[in-house]
N, C-alpha and C. Protein backbone atom coordinates (compact mmCIF):
# COMPACT_ATOMS: atom_id res chain seq x y z
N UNK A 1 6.93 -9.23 -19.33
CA UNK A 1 6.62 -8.13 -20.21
C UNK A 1 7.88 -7.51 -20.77
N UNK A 2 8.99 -7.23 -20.26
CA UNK A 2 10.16 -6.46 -20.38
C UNK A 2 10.96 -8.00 -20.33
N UNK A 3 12.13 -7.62 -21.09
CA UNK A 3 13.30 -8.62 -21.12
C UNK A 3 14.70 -7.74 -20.70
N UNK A 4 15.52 -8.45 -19.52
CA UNK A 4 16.31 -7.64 -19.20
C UNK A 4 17.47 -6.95 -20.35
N UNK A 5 18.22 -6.39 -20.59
CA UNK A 5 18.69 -5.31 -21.39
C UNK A 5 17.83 -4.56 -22.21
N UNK A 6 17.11 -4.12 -21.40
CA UNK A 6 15.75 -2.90 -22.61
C UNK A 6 16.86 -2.10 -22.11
N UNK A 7 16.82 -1.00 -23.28
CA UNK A 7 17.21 0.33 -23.34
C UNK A 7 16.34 1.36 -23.02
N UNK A 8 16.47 2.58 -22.95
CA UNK A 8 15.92 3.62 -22.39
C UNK A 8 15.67 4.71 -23.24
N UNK A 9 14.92 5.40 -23.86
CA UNK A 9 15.22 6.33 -24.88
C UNK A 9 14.09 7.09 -23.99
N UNK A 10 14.60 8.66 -23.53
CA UNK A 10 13.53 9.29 -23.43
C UNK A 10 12.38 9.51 -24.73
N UNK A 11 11.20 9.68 -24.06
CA UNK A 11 10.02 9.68 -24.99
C UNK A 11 9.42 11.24 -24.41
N UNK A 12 8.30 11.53 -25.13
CA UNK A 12 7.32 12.75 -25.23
C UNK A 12 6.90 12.40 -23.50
N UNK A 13 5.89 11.43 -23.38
CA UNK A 13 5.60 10.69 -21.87
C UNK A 13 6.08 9.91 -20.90
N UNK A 14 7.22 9.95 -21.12
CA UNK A 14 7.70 8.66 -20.20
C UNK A 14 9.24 8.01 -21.29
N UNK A 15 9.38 7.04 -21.50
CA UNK A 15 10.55 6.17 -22.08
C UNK A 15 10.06 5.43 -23.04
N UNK A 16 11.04 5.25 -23.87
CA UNK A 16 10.35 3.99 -24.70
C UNK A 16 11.51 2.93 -24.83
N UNK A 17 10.45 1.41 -24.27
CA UNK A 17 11.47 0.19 -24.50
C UNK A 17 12.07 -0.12 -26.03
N UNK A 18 12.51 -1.65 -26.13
CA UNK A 18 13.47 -1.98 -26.96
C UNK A 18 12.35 -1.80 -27.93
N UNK A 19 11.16 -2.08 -28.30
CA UNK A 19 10.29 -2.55 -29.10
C UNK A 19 9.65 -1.09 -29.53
N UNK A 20 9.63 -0.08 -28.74
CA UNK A 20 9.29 1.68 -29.06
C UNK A 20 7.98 1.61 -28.15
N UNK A 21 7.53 0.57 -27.43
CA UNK A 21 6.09 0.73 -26.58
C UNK A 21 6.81 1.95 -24.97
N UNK A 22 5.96 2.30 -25.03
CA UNK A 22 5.89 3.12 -23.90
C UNK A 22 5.98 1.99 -22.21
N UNK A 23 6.83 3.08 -21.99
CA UNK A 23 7.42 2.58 -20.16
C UNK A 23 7.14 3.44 -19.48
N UNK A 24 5.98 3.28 -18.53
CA UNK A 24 6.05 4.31 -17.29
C UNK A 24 6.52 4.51 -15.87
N UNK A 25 6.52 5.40 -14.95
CA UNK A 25 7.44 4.84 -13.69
C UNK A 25 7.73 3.14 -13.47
N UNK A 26 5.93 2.69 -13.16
CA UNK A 26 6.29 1.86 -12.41
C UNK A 26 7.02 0.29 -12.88
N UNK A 27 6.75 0.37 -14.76
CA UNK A 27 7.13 -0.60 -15.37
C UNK A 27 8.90 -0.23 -15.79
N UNK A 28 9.49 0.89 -15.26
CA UNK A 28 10.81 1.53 -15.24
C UNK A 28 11.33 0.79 -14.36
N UNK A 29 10.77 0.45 -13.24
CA UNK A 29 10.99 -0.27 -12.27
C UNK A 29 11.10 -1.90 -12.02
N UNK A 30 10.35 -2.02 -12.91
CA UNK A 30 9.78 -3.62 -13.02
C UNK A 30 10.98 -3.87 -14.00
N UNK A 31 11.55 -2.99 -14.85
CA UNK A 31 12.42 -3.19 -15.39
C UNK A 31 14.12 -3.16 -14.52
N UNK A 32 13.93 -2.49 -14.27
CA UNK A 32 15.15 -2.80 -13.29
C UNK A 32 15.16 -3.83 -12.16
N UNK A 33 14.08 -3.88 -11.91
CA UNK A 33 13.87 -4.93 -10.95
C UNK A 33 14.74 -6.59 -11.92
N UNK A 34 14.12 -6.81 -13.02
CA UNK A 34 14.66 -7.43 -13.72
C UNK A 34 16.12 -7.67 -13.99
N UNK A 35 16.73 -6.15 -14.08
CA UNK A 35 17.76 -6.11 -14.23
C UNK A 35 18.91 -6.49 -13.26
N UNK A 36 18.04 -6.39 -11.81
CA UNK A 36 18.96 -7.02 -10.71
C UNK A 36 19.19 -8.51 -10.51
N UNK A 37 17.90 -9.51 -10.95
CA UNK A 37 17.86 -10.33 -10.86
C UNK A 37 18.48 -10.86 -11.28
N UNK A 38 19.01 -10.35 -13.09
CA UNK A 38 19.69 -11.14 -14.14
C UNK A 38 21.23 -10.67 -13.66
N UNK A 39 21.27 -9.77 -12.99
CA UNK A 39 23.11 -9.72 -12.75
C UNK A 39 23.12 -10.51 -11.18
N UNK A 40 22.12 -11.08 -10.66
CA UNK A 40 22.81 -12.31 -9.62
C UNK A 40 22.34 -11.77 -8.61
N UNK A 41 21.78 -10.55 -8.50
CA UNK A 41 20.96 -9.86 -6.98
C UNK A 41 19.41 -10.86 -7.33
N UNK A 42 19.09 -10.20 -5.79
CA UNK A 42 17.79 -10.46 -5.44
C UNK A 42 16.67 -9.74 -4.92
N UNK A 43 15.85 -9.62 -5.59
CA UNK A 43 14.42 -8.81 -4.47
C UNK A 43 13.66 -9.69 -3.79
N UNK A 44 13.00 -9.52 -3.08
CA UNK A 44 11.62 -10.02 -2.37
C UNK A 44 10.54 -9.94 -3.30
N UNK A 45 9.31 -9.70 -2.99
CA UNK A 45 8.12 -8.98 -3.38
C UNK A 45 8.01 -8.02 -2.73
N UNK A 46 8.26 -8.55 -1.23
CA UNK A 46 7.48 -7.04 -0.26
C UNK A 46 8.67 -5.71 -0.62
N UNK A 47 10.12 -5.80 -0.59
CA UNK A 47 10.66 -4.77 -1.48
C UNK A 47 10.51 -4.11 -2.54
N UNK A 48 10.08 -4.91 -3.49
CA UNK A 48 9.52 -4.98 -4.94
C UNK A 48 8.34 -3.64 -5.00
N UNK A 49 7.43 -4.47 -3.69
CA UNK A 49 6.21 -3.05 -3.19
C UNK A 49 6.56 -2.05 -2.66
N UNK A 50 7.64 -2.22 -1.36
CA UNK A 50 7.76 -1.06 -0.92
C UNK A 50 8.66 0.04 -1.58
N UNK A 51 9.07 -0.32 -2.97
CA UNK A 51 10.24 0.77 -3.85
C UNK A 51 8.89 1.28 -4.48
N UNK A 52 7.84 0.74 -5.12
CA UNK A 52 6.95 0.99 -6.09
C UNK A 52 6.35 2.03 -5.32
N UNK A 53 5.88 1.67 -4.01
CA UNK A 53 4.86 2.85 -3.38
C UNK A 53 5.71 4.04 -2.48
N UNK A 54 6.59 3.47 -2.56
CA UNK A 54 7.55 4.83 -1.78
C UNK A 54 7.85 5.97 -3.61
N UNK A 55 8.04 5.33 -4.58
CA UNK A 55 8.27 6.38 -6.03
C UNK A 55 6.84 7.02 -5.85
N UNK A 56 6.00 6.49 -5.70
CA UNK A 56 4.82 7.04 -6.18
C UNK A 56 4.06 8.39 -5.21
N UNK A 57 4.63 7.50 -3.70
CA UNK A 57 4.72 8.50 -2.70
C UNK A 57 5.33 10.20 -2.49
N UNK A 58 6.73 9.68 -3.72
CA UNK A 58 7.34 10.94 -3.46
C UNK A 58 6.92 11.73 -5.10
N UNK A 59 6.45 11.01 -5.74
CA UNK A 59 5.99 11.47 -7.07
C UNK A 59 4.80 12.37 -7.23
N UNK A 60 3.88 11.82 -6.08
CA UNK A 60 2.35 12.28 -5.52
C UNK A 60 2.88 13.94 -5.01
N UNK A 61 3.64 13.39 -4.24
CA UNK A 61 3.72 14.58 -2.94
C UNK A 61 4.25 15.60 -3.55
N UNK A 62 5.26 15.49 -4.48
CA UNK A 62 6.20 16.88 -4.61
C UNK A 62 4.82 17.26 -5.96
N UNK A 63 4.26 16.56 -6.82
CA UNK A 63 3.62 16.71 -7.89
C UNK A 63 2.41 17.78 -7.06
N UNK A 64 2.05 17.13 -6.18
CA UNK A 64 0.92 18.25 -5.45
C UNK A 64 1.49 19.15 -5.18
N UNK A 65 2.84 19.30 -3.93
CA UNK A 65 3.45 20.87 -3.57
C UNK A 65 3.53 21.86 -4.81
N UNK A 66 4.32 21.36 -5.91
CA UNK A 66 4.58 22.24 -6.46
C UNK A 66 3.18 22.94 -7.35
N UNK A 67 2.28 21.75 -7.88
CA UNK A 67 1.29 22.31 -8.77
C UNK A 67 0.24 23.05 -8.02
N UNK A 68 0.08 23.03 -6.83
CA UNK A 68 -0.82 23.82 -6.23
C UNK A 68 0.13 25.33 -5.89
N UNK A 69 1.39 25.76 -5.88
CA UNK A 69 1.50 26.52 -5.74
C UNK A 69 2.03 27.82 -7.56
N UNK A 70 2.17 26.68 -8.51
CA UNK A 70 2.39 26.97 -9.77
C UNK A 70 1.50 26.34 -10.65
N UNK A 71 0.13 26.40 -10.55
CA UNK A 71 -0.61 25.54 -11.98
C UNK A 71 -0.22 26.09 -13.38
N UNK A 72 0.74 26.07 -13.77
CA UNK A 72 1.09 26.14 -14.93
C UNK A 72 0.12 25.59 -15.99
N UNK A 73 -0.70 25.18 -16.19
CA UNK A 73 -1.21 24.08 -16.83
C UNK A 73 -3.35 25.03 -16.75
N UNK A 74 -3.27 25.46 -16.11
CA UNK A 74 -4.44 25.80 -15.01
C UNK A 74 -5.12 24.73 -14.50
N UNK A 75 -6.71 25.03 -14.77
CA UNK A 75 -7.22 23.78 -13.94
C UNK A 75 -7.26 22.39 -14.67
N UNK A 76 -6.60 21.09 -14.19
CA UNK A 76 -6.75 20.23 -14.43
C UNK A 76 -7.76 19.47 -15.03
N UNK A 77 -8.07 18.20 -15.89
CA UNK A 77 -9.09 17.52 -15.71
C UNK A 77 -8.90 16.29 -15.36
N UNK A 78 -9.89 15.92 -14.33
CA UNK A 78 -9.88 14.56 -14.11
C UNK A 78 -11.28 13.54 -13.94
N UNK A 79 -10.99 12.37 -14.09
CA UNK A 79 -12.31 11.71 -13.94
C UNK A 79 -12.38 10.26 -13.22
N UNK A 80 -13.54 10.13 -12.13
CA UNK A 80 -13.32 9.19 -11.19
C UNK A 80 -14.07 8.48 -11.13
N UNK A 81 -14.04 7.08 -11.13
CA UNK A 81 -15.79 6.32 -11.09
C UNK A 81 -15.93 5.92 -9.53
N UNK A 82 -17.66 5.96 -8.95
CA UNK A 82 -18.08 5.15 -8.51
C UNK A 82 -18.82 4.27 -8.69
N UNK A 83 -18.14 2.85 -7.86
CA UNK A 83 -18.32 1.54 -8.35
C UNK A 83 -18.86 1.09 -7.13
N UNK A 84 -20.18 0.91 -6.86
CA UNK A 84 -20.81 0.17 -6.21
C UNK A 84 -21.04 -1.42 -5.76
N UNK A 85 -20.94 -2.17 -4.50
CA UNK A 85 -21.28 -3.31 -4.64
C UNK A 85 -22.12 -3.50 -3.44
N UNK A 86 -23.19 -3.76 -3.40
CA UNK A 86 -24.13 -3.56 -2.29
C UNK A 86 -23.97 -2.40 -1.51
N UNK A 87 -23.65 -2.63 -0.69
CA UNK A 87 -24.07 -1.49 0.45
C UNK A 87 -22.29 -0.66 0.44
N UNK A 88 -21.26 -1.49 -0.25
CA UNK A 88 -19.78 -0.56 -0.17
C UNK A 88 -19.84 -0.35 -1.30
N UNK A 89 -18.32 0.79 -1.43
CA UNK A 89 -17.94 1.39 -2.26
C UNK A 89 -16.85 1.05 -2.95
N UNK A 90 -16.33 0.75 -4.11
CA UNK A 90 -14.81 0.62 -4.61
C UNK A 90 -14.05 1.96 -4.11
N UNK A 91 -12.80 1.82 -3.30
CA UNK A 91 -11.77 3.31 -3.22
C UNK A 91 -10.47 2.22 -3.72
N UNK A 92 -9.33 3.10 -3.98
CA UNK A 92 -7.76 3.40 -3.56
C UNK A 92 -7.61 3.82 -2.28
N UNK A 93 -6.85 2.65 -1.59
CA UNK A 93 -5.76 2.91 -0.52
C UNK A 93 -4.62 3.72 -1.08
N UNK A 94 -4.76 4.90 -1.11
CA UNK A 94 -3.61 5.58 -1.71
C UNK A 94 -2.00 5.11 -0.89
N UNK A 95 -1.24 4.87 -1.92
CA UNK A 95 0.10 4.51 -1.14
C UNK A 95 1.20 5.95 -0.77
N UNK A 96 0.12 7.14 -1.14
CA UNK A 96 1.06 8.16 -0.73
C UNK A 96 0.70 8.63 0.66
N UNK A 97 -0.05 7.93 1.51
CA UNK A 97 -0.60 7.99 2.64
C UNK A 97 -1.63 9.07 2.82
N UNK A 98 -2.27 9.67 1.67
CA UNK A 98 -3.10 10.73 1.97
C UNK A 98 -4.83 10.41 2.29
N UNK A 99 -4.60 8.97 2.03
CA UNK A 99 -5.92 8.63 2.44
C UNK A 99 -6.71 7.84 1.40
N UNK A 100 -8.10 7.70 0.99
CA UNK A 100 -8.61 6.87 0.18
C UNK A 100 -8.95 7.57 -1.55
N UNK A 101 -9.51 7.25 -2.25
CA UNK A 101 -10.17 7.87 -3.52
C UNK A 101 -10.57 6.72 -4.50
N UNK A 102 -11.42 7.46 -4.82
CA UNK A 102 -12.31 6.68 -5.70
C UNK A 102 -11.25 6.28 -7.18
N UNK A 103 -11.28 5.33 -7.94
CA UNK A 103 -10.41 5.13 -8.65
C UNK A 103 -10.43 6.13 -10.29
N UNK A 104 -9.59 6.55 -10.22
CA UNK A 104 -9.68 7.51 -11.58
C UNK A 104 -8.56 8.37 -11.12
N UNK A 105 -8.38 9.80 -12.35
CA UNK A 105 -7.31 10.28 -12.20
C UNK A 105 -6.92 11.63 -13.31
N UNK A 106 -6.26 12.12 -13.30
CA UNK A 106 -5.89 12.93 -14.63
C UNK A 106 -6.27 12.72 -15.97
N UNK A 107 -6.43 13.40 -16.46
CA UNK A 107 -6.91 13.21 -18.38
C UNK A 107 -5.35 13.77 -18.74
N UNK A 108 -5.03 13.22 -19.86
CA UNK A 108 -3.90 13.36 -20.77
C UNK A 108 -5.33 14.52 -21.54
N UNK A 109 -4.18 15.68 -21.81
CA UNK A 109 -4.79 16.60 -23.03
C UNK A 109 -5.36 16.22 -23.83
N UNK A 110 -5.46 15.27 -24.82
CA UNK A 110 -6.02 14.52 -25.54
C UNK A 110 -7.33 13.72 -25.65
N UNK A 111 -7.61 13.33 -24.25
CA UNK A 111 -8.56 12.10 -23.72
C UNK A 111 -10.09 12.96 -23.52
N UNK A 112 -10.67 12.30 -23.74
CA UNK A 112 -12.04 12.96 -23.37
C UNK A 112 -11.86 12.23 -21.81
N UNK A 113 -13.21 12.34 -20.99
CA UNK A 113 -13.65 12.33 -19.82
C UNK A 113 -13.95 10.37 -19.78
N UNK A 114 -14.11 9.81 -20.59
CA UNK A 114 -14.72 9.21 -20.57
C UNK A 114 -13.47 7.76 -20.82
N UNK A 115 -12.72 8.30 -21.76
CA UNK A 115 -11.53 8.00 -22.09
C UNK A 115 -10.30 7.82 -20.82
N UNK A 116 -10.59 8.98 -20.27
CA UNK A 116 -9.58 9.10 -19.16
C UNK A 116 -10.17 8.07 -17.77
N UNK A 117 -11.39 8.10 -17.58
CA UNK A 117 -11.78 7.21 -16.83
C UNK A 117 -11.86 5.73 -16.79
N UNK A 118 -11.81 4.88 -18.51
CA UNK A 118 -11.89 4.00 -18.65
C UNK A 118 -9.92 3.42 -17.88
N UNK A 119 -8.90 4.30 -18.93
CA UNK A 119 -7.86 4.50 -18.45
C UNK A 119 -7.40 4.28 -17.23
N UNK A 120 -7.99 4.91 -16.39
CA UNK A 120 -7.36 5.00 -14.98
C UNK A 120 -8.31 4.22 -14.03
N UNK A 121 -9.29 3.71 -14.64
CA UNK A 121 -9.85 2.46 -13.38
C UNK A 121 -9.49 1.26 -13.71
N UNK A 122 -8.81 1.20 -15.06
CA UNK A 122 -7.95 -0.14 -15.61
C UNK A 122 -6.72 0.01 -14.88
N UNK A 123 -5.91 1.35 -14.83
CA UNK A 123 -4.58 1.15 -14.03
C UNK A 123 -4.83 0.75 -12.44
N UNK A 124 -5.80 1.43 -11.86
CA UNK A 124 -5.72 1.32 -10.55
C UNK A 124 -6.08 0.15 -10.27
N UNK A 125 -7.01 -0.62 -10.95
CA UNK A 125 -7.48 -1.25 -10.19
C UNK A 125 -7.57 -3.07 -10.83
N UNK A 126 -7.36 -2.80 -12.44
CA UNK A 126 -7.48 -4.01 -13.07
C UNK A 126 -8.63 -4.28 -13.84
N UNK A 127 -9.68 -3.56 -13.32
CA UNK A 127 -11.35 -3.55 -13.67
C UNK A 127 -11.34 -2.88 -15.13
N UNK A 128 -12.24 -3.81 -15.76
CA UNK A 128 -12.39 -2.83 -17.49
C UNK A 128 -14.10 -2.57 -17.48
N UNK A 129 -14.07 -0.87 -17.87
CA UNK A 129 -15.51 -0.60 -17.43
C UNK A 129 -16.24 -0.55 -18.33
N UNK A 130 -17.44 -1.24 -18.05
CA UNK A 130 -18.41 -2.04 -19.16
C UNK A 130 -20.08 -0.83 -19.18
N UNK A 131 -19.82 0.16 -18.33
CA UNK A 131 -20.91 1.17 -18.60
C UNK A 131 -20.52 2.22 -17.49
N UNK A 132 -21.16 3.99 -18.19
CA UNK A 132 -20.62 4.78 -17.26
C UNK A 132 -21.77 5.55 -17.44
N UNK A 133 -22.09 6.31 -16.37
CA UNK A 133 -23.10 7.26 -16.85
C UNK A 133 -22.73 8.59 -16.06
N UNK A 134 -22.73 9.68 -16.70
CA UNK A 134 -22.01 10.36 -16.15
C UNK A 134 -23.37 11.33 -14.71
N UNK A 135 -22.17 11.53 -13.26
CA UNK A 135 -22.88 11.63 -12.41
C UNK A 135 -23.13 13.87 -12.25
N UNK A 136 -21.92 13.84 -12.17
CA UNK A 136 -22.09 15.27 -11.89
C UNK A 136 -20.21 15.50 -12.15
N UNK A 137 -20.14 16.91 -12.02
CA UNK A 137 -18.95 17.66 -12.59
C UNK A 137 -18.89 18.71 -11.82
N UNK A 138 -17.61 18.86 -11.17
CA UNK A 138 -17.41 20.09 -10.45
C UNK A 138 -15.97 20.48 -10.44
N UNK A 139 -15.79 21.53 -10.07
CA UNK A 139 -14.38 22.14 -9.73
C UNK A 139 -14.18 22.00 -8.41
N UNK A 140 -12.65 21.80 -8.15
CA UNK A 140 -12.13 22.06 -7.07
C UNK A 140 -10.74 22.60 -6.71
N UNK A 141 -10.57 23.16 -5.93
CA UNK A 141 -9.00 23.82 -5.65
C UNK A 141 -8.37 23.48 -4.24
N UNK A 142 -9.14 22.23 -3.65
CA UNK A 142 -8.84 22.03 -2.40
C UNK A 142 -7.31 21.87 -2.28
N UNK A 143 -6.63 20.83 -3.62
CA UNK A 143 -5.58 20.98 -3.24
C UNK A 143 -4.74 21.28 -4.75
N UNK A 144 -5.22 20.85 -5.71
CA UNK A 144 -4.47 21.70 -6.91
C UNK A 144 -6.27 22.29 -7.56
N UNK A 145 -5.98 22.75 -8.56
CA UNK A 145 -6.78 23.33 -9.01
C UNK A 145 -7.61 22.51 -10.26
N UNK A 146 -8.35 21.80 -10.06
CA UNK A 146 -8.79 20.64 -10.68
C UNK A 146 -10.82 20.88 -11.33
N UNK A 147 -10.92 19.88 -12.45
CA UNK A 147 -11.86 19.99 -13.17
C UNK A 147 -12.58 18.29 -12.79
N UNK A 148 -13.40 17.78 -12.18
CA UNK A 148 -13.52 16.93 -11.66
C UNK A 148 -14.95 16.50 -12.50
N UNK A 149 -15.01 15.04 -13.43
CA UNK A 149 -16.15 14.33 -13.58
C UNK A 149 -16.13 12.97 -12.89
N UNK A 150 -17.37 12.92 -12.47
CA UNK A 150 -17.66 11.83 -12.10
C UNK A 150 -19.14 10.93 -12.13
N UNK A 151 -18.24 9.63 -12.33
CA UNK A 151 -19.43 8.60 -13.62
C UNK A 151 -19.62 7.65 -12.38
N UNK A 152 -21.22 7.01 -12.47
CA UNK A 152 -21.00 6.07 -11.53
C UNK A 152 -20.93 4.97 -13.02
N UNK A 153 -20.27 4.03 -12.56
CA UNK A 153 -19.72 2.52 -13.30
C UNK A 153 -19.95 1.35 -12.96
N UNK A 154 -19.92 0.41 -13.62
CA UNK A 154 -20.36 -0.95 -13.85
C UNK A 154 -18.66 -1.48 -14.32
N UNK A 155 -18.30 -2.45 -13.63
CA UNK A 155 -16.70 -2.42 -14.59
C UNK A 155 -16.79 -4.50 -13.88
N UNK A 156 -15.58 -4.97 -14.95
CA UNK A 156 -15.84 -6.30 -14.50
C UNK A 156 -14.15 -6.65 -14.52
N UNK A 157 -13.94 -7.87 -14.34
CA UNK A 157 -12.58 -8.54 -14.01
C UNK A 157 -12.00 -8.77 -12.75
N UNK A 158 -10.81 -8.75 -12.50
CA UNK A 158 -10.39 -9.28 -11.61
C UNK A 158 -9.68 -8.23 -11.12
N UNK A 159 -9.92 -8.12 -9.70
CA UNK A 159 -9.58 -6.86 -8.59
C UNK A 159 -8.35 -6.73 -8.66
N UNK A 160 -7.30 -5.64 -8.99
CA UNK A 160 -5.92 -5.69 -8.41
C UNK A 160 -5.14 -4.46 -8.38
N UNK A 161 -4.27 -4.37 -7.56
CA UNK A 161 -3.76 -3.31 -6.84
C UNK A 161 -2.69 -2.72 -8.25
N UNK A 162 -2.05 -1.59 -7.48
CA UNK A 162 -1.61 -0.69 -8.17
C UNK A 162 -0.22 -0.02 -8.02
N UNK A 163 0.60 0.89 -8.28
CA UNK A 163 1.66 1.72 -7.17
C UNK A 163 1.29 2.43 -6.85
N UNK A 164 -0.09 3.35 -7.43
CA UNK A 164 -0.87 4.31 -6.65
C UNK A 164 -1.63 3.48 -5.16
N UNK A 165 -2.00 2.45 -5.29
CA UNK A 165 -2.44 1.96 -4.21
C UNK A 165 -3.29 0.68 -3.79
N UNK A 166 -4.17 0.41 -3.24
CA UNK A 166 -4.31 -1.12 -3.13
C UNK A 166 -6.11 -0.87 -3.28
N UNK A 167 -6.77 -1.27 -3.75
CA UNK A 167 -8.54 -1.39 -3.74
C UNK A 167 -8.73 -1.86 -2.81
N UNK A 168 -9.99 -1.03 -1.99
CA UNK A 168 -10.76 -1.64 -0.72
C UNK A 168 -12.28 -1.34 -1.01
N UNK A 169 -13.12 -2.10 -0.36
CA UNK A 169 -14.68 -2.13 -0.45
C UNK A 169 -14.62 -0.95 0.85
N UNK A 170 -15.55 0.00 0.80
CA UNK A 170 -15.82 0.52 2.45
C UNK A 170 -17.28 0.85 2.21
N UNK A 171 -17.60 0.77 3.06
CA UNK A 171 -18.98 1.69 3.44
C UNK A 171 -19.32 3.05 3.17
N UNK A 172 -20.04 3.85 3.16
CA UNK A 172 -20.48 5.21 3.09
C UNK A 172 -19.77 6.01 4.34
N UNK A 173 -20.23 5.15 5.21
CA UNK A 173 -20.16 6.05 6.47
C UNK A 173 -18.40 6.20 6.95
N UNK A 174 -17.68 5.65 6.58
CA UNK A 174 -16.27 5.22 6.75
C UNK A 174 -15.76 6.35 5.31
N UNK A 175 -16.31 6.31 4.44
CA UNK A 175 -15.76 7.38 3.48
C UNK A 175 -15.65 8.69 3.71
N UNK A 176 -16.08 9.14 4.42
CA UNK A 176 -16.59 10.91 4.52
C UNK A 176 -15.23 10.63 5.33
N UNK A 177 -14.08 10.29 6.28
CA UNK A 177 -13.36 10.58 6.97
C UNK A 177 -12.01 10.32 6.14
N UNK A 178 -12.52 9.56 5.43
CA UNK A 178 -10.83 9.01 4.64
C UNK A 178 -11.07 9.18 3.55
N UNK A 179 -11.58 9.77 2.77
CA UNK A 179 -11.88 10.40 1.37
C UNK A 179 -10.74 11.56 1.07
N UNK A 180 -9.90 11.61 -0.13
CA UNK A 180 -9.29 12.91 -0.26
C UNK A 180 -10.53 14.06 -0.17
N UNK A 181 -9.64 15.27 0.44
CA UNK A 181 -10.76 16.31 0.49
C UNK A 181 -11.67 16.52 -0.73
N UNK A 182 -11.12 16.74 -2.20
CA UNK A 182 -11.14 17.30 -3.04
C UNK A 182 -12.46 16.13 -3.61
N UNK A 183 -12.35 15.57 -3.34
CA UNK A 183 -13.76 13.86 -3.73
C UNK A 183 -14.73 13.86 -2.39
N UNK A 184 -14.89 14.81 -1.57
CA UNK A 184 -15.64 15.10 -0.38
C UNK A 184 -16.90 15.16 -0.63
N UNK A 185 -17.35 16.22 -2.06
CA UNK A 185 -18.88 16.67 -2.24
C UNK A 185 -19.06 15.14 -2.81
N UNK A 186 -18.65 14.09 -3.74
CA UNK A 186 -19.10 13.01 -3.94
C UNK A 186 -19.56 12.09 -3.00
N UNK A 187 -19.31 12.19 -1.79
CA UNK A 187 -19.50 10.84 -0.68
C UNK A 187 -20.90 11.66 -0.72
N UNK A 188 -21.11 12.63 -0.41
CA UNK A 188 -22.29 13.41 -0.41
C UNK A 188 -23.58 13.04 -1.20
N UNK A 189 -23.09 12.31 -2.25
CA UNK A 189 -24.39 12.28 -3.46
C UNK A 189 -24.25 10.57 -3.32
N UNK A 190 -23.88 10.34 -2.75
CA UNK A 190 -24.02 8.89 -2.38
C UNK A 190 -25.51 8.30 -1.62
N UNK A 191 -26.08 7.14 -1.96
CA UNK A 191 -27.26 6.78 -1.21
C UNK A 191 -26.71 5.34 -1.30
């Protein structure tokens, strides 16, 4: 995707490569990763992962400390699908160790609900979602101060992980314990 000597130009969101497309953390990375290779170093993969989920780790963590004690912004919006497959559930293994979540995430100002969800179950997970219907909508402040929709979904392709974290099937009954708090009343409306 990246060819080693991209340049860096800060952007509005993130960076923009040689070509003006947008670079975010983890493709910042993928880029440098590159960049070691071509000056004669070497990575692994499992390094490769553990730089990706340790940024994201400390990106998560300080992003929560500080916005729950300054929402500058006020309440957030975000939107999460559940994705059913028999009797389990699609989550994120979150790699910031806080536990599981359903795949979805922040809305950019811009995005409708629907928009933001298609978005962020393509980043997390690889899946492109082919129907949504929206389930219920609530607020929460468990840990920032957030505007929460959630669609159950139909999504297809091929499963794959993330720097936010890795997709797992679980059960119902296994969710209510490893669920972020704030996605708690959802395990709830689950059958």
């Amino acid at each position: 995707m990246f060819t080693c000597g991209s340049l860096f130009l800060p952007g509005l969101h993130g960076f923009l490569g040689p070509r003006g497309q947008q670079i975010r953390g983890c493709q910042i990375a993928s880029t440098l990763y590159c960049q070691k290779l071509c000056s004669g170093g070497s990575f692994d993969l499992i390094t490769w992962s553990r730089i990706r989920r340790s940024v994201f780790w400390i990106l998560s963590r300080t992003g929560i400390a500080v916005y729950s004690r300054l929402p500058v912004f006020g309440r957030l919006k975000a939107s999460v699908a559940v994705i059913q497959n028999n009797e389990t559930f699609l989550v994120i293994e979150r790699s910031d160790d806080r536990g599981v979540s359903f795949p979805g995430g922040l809305a950019f100002p811009w995005e409708s609900a629907e928009q933001a969800l298609a978005r962020e179950v393509k980043e997390e997970t690889g899946l492109t979602v082919t129907k949504s219907l929206l389930k219920l909508r609530y607020d929460s402040s468990v840990e920032i101060p957030v505007n929460l929709t959630v669609f159950e979904v139909e999504a297809s392709g091929e499963l794959r992980g993330s720097w936010e974290g890795t997709p797992r099937w679980l059960h119902c009954s296994e969710l209510q314990q490893r669920i972020l708090p704030s996605q708690r009343r959802i395990v709830g409306t689950l059958h």
